[in-house]
Structures are given as structure tokens and as C-alpha cells.
PDB file of N, CA and C in Angstrom:
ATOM      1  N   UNK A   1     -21.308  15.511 -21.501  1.00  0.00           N
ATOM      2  CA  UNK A   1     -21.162  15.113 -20.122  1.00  0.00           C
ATOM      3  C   UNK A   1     -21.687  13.689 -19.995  1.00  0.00           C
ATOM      4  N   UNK A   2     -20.856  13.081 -19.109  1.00  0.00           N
ATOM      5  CA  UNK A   2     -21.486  11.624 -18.969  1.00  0.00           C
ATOM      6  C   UNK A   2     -21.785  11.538 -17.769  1.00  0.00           C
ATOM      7  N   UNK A   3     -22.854  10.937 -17.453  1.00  0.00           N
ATOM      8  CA  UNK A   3     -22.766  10.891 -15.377  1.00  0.00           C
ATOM      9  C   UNK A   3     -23.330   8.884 -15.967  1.00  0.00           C
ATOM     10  N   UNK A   4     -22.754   8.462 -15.099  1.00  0.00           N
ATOM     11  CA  UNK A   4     -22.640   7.014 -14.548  1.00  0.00           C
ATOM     12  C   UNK A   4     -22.625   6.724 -13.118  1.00  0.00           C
ATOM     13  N   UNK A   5     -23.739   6.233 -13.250  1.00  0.00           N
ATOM     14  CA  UNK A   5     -24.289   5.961 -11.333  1.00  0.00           C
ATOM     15  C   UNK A   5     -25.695   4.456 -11.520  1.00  0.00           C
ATOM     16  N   UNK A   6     -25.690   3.751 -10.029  1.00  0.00           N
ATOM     17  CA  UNK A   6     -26.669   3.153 -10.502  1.00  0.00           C
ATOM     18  C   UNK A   6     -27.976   3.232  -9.420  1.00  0.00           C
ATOM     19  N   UNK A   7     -27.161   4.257  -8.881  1.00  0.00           N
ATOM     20  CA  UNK A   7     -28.036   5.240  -7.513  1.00  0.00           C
ATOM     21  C   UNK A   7     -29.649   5.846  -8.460  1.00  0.00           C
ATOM     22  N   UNK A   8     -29.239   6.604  -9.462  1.00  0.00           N
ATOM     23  CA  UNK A   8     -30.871   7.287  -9.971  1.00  0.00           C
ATOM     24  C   UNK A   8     -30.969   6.469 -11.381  1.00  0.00           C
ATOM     25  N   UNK A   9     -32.041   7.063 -12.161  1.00  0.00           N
ATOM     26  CA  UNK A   9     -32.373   6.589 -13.322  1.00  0.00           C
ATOM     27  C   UNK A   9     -33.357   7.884 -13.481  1.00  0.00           C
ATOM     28  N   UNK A  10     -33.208   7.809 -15.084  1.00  0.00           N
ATOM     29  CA  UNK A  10     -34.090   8.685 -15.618  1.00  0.00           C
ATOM     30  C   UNK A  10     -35.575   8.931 -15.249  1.00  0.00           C
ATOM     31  N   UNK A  11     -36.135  10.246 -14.880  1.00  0.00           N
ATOM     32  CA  UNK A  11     -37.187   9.652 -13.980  1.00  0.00           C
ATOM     33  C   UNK A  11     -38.413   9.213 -14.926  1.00  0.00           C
ATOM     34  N   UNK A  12     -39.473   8.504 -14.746  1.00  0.00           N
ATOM     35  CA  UNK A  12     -40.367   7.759 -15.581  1.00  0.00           C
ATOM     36  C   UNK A  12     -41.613   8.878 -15.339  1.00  0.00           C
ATOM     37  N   UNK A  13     -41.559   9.883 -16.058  1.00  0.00           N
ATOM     38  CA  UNK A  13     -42.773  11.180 -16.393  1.00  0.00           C
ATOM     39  C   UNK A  13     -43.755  11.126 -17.373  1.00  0.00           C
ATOM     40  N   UNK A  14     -43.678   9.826 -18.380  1.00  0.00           N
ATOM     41  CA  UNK A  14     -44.843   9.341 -19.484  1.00  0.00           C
ATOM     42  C   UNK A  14     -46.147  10.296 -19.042  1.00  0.00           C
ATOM     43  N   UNK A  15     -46.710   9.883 -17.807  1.00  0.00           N
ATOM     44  CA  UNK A  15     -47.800  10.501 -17.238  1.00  0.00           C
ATOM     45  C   UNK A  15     -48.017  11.466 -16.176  1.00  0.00           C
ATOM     46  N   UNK A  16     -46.929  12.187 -17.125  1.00  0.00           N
ATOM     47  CA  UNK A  16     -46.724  13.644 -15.345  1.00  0.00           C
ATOM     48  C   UNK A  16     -46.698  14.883 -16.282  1.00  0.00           C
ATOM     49  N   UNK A  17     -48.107  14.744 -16.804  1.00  0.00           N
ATOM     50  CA  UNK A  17     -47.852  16.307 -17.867  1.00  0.00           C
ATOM     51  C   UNK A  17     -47.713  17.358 -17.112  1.00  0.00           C
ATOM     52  N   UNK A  18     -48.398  17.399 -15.866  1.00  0.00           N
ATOM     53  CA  UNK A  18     -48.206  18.800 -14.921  1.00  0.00           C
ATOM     54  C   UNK A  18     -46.816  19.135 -14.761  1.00  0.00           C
ATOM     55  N   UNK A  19     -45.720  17.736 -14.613  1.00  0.00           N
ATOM     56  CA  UNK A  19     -44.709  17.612 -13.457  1.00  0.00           C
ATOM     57  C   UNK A  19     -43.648  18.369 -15.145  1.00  0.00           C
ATOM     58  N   UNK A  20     -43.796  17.340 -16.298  1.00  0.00           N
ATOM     59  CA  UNK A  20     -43.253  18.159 -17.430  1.00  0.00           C
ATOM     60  C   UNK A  20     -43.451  19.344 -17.649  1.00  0.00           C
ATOM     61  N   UNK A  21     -44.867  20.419 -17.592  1.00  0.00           N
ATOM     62  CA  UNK A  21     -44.714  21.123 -17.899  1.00  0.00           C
ATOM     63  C   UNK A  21     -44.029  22.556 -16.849  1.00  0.00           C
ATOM     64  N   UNK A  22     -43.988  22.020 -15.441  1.00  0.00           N
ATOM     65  CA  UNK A  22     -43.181  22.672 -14.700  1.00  0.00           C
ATOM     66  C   UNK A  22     -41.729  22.471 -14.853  1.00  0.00           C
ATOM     67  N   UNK A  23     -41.215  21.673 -15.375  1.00  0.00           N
ATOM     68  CA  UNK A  23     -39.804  21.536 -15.831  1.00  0.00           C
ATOM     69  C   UNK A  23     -39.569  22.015 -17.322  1.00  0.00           C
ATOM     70  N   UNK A  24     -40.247  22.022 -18.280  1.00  0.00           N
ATOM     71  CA  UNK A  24     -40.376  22.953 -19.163  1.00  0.00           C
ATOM     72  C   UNK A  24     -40.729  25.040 -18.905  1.00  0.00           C
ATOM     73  N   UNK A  25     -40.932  24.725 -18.003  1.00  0.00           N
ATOM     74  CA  UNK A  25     -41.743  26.222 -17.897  1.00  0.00           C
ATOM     75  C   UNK A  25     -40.261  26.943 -16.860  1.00  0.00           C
ATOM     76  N   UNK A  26     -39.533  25.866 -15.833  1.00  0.00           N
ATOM     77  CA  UNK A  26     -38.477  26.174 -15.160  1.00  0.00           C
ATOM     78  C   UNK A  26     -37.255  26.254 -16.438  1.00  0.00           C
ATOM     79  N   UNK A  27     -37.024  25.511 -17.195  1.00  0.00           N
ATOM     80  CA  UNK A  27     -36.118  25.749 -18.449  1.00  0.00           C
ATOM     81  C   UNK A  27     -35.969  27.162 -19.129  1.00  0.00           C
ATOM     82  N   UNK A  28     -37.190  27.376 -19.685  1.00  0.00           N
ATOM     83  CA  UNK A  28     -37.672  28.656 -20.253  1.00  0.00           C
ATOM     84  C   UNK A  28     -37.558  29.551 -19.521  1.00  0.00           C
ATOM     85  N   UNK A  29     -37.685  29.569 -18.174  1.00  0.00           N
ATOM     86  CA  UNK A  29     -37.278  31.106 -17.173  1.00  0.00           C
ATOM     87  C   UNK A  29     -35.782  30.974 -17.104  1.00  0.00           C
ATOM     88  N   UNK A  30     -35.404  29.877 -16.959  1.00  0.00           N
ATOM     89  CA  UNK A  30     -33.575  29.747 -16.587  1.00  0.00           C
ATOM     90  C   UNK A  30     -32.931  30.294 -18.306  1.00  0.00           C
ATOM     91  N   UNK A  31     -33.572  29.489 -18.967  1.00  0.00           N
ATOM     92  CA  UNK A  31     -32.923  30.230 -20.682  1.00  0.00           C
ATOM     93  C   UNK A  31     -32.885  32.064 -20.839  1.00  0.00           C
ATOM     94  N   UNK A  32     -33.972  32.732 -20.431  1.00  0.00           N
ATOM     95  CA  UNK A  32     -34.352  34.365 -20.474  1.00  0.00           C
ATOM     96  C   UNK A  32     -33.272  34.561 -19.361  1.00  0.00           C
ATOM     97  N   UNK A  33     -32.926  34.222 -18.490  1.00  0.00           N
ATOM     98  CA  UNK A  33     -32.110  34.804 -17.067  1.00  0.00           C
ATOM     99  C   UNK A  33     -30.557  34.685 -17.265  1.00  0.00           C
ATOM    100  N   UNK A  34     -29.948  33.626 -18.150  1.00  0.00           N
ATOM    101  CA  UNK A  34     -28.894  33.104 -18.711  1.00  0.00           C
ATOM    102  C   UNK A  34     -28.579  33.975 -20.000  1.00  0.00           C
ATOM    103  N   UNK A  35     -29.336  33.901 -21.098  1.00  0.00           N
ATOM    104  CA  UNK A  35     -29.540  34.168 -22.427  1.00  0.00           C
ATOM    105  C   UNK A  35     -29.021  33.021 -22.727  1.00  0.00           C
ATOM    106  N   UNK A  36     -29.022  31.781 -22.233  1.00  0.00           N
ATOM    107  CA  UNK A  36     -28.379  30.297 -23.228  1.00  0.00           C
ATOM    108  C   UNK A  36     -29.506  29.578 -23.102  1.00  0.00           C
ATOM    109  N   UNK A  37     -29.468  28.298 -23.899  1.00  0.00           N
ATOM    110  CA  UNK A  37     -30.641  27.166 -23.676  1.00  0.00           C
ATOM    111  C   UNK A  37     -30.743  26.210 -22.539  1.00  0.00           C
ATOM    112  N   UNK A  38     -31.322  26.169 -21.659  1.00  0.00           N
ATOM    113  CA  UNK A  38     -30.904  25.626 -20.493  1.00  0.00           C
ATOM    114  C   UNK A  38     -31.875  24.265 -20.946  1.00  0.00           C
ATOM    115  N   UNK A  39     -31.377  23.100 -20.664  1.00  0.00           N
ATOM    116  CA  UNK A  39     -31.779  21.343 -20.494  1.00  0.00           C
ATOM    117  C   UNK A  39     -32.050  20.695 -18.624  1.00  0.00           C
ATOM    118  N   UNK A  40     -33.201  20.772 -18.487  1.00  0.00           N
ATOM    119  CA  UNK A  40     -33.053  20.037 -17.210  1.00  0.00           C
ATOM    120  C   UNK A  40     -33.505  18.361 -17.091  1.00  0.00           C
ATOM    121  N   UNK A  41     -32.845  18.143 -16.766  1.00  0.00           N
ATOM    122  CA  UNK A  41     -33.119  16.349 -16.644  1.00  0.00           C
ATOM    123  C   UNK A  41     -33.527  16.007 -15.347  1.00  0.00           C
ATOM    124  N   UNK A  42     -34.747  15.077 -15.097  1.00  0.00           N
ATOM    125  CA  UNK A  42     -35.665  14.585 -14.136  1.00  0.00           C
ATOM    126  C   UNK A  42     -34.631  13.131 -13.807  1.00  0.00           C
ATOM    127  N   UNK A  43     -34.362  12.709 -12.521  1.00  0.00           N
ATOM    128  CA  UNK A  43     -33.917  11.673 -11.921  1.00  0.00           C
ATOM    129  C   UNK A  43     -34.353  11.527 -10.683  1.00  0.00           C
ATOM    130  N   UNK A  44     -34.164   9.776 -10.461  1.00  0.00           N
ATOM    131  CA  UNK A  44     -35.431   9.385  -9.318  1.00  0.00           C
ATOM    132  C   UNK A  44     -34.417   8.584  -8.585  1.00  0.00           C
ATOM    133  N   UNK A  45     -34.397   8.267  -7.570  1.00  0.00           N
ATOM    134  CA  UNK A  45     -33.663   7.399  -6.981  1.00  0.00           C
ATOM    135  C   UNK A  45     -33.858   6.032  -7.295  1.00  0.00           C
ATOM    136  N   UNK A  46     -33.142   5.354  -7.873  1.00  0.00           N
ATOM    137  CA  UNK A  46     -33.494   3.963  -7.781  1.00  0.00           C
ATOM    138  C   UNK A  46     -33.621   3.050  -6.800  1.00  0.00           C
ATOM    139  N   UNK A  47     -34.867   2.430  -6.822  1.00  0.00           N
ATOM    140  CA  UNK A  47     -35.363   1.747  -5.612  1.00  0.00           C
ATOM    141  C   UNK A  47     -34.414   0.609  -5.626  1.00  0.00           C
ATOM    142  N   UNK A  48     -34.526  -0.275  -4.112  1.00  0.00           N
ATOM    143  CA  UNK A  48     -33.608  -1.393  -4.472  1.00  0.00           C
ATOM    144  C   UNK A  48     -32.293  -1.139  -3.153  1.00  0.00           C
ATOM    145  N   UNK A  49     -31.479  -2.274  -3.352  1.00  0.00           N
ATOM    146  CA  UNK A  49     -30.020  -1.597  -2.422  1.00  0.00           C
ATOM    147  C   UNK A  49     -29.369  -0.435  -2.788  1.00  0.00           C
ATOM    148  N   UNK A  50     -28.555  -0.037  -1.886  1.00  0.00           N
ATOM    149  CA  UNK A  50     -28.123   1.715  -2.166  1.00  0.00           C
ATOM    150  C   UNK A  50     -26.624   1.040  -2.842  1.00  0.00           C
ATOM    151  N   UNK A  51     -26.288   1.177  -3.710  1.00  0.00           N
ATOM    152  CA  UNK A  51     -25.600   1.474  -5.110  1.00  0.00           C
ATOM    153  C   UNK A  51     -24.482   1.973  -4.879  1.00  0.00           C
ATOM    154  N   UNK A  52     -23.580   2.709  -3.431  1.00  0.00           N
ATOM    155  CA  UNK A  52     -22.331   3.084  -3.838  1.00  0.00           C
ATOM    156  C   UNK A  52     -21.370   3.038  -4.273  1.00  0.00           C
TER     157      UNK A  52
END
């Protein structure tokens, strides 16, 4: 899948071990409920003019 936008960006979590490990811990319940590997990706709005 490709998504192309210049609205978000990957969100910047270096120092959000809490915020990772709730998106890790939400993965792992969605993987058991599915039976597949579920990937969630963090995006932030990019600051700046709005991008449409």
C-alpha cells in the first residue's frame, strides 16, 4: 500500500515509550481477535499550511 499525502507524517515517538507500548499492546489484541498480524502506524498532522 502506498498512501501519499503531505497533510501527516510519520509520527516522531523516539521518546513516547508509554505511547509505543500502547500501540504495541493495541496490535497484539487486534492480531489474537483477527488470527493475522496486525501493523499499526502512528501519524501526526503536519504543522504548517493545510496541504490539500
Amino acid at each position: 500500500m502506498k498512501i501519499e499525502t503531505t497533510d501527516y507524517q510519520i509520527a516522531p515517538l523516539l521518546d513516547q515509550e508509554k505511547v509505543v507500548d500502547i500501540i504495541q499492546q493495541a496490535e497484539a489484541r487486534l492480531a489474537e481477535l483477527t488470527g493475522r498480524p496486525i501493523t499499526l502506524i502512528a501519524y501526526s498532522k503536519t504543522e504548517g499550511e493545510n496541504n490539500l
